[in-house]
N, C-alpha and C. Protein backbone atom coordinates (compact mmCIF):
# COMPACT_ATOMS: atom_id res chain seq x y z
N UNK A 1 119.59 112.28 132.35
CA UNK A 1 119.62 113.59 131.76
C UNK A 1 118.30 114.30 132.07
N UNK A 2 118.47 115.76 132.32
CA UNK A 2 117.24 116.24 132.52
C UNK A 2 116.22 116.78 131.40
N UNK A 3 115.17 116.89 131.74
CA UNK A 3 114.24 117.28 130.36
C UNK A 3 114.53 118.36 129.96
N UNK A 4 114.91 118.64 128.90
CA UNK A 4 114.96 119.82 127.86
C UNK A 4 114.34 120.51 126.25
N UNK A 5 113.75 121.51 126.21
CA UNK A 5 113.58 121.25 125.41
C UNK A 5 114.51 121.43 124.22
N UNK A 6 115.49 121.59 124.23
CA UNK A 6 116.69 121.40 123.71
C UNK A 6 116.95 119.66 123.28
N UNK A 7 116.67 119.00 124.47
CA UNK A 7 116.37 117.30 124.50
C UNK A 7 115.40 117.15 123.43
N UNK A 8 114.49 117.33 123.53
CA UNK A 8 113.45 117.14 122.73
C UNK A 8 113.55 117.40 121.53
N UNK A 9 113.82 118.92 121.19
CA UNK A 9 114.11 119.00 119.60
C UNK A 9 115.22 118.11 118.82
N UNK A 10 115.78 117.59 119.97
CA UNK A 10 117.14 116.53 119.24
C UNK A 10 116.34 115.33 118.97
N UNK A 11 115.43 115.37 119.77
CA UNK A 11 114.36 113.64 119.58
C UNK A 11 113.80 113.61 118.18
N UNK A 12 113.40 114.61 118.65
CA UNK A 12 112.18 115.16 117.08
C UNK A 12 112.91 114.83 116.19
N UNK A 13 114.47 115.73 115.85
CA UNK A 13 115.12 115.49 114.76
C UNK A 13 115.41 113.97 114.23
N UNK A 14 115.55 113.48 115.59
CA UNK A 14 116.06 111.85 114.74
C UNK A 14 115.07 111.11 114.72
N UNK A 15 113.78 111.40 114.70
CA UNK A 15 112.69 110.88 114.69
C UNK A 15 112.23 110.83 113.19
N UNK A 16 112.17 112.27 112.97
CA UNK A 16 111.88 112.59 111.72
C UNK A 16 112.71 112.17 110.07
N UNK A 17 113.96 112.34 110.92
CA UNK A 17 114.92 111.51 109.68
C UNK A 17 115.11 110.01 110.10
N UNK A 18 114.40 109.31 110.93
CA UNK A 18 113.73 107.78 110.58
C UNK A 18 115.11 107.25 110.68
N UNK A 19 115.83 107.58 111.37
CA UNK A 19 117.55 106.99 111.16
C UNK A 19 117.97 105.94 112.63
N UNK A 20 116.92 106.27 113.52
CA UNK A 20 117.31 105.55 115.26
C UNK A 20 115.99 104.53 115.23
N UNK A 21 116.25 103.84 116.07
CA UNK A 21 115.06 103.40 116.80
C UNK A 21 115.11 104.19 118.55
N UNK A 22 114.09 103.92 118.93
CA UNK A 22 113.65 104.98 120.19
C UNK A 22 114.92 104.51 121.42
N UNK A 23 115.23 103.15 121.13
CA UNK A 23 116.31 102.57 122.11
C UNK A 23 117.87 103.25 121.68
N UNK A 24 117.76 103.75 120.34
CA UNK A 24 119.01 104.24 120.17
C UNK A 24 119.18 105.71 119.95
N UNK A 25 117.67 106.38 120.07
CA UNK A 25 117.94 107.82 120.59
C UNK A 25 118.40 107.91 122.23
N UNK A 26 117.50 106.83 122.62
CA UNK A 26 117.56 107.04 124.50
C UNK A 26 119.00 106.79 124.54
N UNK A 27 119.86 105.84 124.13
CA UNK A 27 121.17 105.34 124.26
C UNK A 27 121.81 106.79 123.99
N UNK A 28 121.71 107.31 122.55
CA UNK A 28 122.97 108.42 122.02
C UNK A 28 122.56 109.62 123.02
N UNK A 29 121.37 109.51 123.80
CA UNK A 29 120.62 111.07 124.46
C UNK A 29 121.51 110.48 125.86
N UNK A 30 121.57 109.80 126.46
CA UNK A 30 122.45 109.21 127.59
C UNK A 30 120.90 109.75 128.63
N UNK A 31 119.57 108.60 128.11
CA UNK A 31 118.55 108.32 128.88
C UNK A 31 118.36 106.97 128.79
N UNK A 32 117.06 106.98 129.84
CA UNK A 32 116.84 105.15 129.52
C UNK A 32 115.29 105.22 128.65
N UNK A 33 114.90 104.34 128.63
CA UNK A 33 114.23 103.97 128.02
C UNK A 33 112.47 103.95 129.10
N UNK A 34 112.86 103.41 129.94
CA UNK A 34 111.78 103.97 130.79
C UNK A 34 111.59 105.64 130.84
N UNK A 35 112.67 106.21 131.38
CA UNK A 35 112.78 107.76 131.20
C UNK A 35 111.72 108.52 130.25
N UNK A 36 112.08 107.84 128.92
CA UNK A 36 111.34 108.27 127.52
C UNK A 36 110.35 108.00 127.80
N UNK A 37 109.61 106.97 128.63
CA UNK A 37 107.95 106.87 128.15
C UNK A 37 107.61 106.65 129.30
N UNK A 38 108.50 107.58 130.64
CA UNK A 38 107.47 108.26 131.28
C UNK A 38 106.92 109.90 131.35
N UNK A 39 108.49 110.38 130.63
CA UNK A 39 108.06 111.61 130.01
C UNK A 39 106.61 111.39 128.34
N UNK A 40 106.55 110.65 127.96
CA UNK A 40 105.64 110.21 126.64
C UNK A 40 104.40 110.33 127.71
N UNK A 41 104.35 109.43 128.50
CA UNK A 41 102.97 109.03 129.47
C UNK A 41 102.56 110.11 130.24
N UNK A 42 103.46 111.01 130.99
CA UNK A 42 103.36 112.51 131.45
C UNK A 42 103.29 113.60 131.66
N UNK A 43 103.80 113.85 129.94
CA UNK A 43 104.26 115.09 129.47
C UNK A 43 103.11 115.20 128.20
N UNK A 44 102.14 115.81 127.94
CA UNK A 44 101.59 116.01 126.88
C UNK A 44 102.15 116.76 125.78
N UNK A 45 102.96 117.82 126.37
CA UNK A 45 103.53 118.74 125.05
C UNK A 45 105.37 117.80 125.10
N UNK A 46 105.28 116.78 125.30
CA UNK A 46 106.77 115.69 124.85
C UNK A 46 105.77 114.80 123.69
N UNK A 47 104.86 114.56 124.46
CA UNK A 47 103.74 113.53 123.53
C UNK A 47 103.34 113.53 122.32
N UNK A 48 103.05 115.07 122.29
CA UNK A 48 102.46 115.70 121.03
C UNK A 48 103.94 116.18 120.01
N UNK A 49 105.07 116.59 120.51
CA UNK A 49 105.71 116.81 119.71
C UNK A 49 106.74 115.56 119.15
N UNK A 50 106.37 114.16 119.83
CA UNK A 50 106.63 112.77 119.24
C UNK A 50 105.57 112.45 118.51
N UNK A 51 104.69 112.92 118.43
CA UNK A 51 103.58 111.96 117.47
C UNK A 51 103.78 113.38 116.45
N UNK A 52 103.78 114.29 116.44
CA UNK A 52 104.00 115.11 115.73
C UNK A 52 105.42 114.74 114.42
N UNK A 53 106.65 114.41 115.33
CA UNK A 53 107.51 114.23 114.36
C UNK A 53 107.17 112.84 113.96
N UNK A 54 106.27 111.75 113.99
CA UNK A 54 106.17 110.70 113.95
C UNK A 54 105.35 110.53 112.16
N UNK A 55 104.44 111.55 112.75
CA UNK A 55 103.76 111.78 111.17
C UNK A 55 104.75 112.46 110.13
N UNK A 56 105.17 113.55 110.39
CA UNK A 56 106.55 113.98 109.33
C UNK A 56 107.10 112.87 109.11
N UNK A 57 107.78 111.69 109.41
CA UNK A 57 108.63 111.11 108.65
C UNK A 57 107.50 110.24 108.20
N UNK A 58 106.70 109.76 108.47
CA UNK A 58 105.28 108.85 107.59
C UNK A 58 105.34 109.49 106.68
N UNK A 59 105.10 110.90 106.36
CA UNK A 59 104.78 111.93 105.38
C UNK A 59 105.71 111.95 104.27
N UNK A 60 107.12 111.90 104.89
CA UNK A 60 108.23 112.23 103.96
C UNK A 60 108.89 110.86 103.42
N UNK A 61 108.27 109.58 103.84
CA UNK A 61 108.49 108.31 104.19
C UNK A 61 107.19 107.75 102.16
N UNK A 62 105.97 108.35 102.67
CA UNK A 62 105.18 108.19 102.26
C UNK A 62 105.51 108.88 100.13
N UNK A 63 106.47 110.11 100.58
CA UNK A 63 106.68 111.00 99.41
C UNK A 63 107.97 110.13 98.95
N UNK A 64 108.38 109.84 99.27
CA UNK A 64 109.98 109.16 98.73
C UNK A 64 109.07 107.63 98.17
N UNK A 65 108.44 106.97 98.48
CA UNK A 65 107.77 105.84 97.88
C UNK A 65 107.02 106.21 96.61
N UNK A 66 106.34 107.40 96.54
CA UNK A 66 106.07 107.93 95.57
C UNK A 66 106.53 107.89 94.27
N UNK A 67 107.79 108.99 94.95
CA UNK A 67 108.88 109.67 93.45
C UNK A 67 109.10 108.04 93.29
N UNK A 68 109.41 107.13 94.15
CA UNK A 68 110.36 105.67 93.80
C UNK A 68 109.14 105.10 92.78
N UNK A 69 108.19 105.10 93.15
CA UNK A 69 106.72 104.40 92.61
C UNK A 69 107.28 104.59 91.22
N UNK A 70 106.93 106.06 91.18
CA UNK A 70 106.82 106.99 89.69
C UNK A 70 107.69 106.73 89.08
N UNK A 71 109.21 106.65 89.88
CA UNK A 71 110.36 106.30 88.50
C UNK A 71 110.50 104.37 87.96
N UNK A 72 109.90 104.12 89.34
CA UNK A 72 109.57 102.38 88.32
C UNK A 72 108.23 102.38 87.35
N UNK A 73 107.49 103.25 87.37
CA UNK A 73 106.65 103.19 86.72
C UNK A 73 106.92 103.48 84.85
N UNK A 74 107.57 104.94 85.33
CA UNK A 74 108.13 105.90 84.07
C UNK A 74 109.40 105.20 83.47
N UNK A 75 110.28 104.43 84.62
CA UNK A 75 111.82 104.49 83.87
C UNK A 75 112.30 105.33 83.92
N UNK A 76 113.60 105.17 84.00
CA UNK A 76 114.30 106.56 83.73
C UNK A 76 116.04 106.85 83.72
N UNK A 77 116.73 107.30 83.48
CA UNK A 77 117.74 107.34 82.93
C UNK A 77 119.16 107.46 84.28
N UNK A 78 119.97 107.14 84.12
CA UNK A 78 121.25 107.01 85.04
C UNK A 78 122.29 107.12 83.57
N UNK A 79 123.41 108.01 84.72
CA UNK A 79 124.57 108.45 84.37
C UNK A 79 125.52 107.44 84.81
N UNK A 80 126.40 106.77 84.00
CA UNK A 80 127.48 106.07 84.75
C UNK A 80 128.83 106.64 84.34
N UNK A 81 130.12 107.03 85.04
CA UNK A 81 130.92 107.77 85.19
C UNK A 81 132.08 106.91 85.27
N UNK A 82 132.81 106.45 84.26
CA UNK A 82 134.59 105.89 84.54
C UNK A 82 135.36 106.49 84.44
N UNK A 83 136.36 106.40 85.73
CA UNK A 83 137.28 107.10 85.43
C UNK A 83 138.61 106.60 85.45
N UNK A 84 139.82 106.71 84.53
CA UNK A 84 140.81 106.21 84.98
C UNK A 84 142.28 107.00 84.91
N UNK A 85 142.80 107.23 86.12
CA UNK A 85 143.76 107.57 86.39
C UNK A 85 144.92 106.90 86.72
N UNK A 86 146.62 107.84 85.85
CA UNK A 86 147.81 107.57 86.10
C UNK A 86 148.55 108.29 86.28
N UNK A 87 149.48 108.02 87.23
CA UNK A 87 150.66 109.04 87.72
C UNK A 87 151.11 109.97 86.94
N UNK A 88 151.48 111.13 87.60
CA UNK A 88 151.89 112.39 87.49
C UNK A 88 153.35 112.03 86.79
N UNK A 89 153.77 112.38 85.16
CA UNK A 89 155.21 112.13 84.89
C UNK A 89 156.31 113.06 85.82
N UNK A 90 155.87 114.08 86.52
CA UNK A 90 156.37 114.86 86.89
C UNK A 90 156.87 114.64 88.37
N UNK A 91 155.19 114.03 88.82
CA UNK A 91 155.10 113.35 90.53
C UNK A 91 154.48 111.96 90.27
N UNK A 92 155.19 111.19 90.69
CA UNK A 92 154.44 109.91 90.67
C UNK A 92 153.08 109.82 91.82
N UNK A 93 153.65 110.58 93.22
CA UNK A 93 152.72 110.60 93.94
C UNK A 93 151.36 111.30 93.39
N UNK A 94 151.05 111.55 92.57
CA UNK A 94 149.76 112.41 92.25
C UNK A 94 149.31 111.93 91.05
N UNK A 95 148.22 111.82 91.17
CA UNK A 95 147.47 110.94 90.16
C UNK A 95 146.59 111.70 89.57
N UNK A 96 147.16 112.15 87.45
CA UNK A 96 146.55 112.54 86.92
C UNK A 96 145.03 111.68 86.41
N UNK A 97 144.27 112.32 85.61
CA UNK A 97 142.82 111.80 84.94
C UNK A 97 143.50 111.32 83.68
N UNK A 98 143.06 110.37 83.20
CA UNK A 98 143.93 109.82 81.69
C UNK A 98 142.80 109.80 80.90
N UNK A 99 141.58 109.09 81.46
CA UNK A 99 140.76 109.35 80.70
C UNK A 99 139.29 108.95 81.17
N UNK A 100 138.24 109.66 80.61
CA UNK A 100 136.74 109.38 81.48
C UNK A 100 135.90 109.09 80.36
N UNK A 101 134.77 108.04 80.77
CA UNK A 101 134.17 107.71 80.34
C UNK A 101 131.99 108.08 80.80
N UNK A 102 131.67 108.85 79.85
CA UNK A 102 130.05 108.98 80.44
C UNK A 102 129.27 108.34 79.66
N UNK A 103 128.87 107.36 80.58
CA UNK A 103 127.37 106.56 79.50
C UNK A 103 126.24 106.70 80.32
N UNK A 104 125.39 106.97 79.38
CA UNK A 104 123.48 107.00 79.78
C UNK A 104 123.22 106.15 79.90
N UNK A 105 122.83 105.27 80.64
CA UNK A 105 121.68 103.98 80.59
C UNK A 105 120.26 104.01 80.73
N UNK A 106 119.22 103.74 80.15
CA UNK A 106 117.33 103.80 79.79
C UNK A 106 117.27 102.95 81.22
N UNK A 107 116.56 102.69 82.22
CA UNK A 107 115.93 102.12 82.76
C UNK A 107 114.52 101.49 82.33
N UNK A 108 114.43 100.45 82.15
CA UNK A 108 112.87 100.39 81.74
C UNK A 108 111.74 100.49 82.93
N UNK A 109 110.61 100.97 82.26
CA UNK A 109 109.42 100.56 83.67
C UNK A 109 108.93 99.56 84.08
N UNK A 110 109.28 99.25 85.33
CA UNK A 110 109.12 97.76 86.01
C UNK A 110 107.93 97.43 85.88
N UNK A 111 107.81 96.23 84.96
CA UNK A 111 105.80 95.59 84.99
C UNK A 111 105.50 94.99 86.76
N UNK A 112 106.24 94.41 87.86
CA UNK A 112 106.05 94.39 88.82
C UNK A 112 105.11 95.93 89.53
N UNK A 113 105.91 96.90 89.17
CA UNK A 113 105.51 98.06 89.75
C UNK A 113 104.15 98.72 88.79
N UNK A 114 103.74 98.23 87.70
CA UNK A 114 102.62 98.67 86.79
C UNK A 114 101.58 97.80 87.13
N UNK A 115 101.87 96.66 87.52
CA UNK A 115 100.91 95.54 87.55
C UNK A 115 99.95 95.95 89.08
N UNK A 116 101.15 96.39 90.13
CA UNK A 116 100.68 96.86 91.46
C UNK A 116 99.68 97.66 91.67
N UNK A 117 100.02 98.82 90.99
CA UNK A 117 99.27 100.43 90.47
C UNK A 117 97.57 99.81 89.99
N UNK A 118 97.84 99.12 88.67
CA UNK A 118 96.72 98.87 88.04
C UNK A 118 95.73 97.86 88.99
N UNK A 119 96.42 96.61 89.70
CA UNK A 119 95.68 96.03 90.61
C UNK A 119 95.01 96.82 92.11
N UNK A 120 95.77 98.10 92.58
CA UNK A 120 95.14 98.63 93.91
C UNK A 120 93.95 99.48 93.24
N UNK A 121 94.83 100.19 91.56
CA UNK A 121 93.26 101.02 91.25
C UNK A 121 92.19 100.63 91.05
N UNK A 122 92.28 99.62 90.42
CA UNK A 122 91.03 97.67 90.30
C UNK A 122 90.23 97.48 91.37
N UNK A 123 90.89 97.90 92.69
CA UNK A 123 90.48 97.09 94.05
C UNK A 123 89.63 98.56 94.66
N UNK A 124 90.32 99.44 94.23
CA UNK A 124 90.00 100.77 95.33
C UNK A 124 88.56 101.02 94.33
N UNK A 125 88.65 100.75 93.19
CA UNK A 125 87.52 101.12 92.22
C UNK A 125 86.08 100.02 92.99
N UNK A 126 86.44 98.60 92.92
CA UNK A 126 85.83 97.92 93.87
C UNK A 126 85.03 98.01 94.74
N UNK A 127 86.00 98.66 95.76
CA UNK A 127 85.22 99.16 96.90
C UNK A 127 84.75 100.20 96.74
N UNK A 128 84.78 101.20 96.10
CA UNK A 128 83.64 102.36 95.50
C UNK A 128 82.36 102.00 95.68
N UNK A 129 82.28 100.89 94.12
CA UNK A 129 80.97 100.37 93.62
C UNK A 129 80.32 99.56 94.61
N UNK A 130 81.07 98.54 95.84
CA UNK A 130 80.69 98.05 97.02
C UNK A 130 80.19 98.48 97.84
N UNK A 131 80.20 99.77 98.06
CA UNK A 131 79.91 100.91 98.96
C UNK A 131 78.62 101.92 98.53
N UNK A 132 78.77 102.15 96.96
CA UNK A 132 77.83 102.57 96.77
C UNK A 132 76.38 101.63 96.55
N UNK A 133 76.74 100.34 96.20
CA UNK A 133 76.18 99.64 96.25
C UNK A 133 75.10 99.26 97.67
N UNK A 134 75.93 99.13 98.48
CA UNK A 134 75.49 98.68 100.28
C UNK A 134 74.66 100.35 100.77
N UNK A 135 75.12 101.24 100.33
CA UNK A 135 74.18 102.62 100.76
C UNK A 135 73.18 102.77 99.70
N UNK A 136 72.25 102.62 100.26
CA UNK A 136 71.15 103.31 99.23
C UNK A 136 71.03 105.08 99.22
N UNK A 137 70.84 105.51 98.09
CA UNK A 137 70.82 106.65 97.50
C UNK A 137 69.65 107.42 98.37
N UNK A 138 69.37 108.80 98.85
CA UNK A 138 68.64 109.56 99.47
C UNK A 138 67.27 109.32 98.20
N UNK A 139 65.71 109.19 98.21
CA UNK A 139 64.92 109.50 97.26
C UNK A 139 64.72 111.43 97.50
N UNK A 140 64.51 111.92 96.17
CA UNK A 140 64.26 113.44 96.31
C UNK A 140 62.78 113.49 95.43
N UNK A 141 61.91 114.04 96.15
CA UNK A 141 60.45 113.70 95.68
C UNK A 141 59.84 114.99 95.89
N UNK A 142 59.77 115.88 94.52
CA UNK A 142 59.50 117.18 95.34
C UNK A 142 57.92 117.57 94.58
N UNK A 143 57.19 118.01 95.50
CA UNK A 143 55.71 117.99 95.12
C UNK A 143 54.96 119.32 95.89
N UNK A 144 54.13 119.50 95.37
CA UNK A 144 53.56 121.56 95.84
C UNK A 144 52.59 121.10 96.62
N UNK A 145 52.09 119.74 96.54
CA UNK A 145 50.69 119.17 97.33
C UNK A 145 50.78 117.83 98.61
N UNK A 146 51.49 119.18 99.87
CA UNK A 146 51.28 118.61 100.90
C UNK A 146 51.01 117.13 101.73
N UNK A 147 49.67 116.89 100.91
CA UNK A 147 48.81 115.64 101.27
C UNK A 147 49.79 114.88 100.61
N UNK A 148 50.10 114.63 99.33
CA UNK A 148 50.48 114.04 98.49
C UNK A 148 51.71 113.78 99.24
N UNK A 149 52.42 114.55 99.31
CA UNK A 149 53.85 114.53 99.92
C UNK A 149 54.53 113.82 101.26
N UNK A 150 53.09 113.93 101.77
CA UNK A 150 52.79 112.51 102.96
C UNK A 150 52.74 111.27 102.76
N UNK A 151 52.15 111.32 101.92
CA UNK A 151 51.51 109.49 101.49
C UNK A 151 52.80 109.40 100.90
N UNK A 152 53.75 110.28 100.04
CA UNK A 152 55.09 109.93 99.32
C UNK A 152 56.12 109.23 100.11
N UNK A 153 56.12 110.04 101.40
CA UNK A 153 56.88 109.63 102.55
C UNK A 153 56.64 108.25 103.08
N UNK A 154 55.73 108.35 103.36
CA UNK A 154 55.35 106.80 104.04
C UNK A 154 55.30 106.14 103.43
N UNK A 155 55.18 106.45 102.09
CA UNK A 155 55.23 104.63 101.00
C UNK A 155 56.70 104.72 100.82
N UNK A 156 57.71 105.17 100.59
CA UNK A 156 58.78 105.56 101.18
C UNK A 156 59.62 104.80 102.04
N UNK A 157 59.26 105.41 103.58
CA UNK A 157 59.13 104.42 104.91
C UNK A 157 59.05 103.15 104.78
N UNK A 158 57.60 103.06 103.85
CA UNK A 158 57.49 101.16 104.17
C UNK A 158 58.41 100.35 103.20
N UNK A 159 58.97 100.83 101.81
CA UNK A 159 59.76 100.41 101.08
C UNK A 159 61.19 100.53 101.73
N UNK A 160 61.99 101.22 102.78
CA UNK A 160 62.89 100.84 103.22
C UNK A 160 63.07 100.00 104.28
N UNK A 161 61.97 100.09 104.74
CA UNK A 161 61.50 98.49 105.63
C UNK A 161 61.35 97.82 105.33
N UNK A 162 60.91 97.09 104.39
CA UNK A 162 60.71 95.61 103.44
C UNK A 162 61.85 94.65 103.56
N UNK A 163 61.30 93.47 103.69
CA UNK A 163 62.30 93.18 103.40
C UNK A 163 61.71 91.60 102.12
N UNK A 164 63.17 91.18 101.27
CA UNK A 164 62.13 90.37 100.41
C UNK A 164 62.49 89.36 101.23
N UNK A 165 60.90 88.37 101.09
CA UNK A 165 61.27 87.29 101.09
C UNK A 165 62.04 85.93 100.90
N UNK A 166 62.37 85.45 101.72
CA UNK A 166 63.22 84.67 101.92
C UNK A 166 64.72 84.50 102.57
């Protein structure tokens, strides 16, 4: 098949809704697979608009884990719907509603999914204090007397050079 960008926006699309793998766009596009990634390797504006749709579905990939996160976190409620139907006295072929049933069910919030949350915020907090820890802080030493402000510096200097013994 020849390059199009007509081709392309069909790539993008099934890229983005995360539904193919690249062997089964090339298959449904009636290309090969080399084809695809020598236009990828050749084509900068094919390149950019695959890594382009590549991040959209990360993105929209990334937002659906979210809302999912949030409702194991929160819980949350489902509708369940019975229904039962019997023939038409009139038509047997047609099947009236006899009678329906709607129940709410609570979901609770999954401690798997609370335990997760609280352990990455634990860890990410971690590496904060690890970080701030390993960088030392700028000194701010502010003085109207020149001379002074020299000797500040260099004692300064030699205190971030030190090292302790042992």
């Amino acid at each position: 098949m020849k390059y199009t960008e007509k081709l392309v926006d069909r790539m993008v699309t099934m890229i983005e809704n995360d539904l193919f793998t690249i062997t089964e766009i090339c298959e449904s596009l009636d290309i090969s697979r080399k084809t695809y990634y020598q236009w990828y390797e050749n084509k900068p504006e094919f390149r950019k608009a695959i890594e382009e749709a590549k991040e959209r579905c990360e993105e929209m990939l990334v937002a659906l884990a979210r809302r999912s996160l949030k409702e194991k976190l929160e819980g949350y409620r489902i509708k369940e719907t019975k229904r039962e139907y019997e023939p038409s006295p009139s038509n047997p072929n047609v099947s009236i509603l006899k009678k329906e049933i709607i129940k709410e069910k609570e979901v609770a919030p999954v401690m798997a999914a609370i335990k997760f949350v609280i352990e990455r915020n634990d860890r990410k907090k971690k590496e904060k204090e690890d970080k701030e820890i390993k960088e030392p802080k700028p000194w701010i030493i502010e003085t109207t007397d020149p001379e002074l402000g020299t000797v500040m510096r260099q004692a300064i200097e030699r205190l971030q050079t030190w090292k302790k013994p042992g």
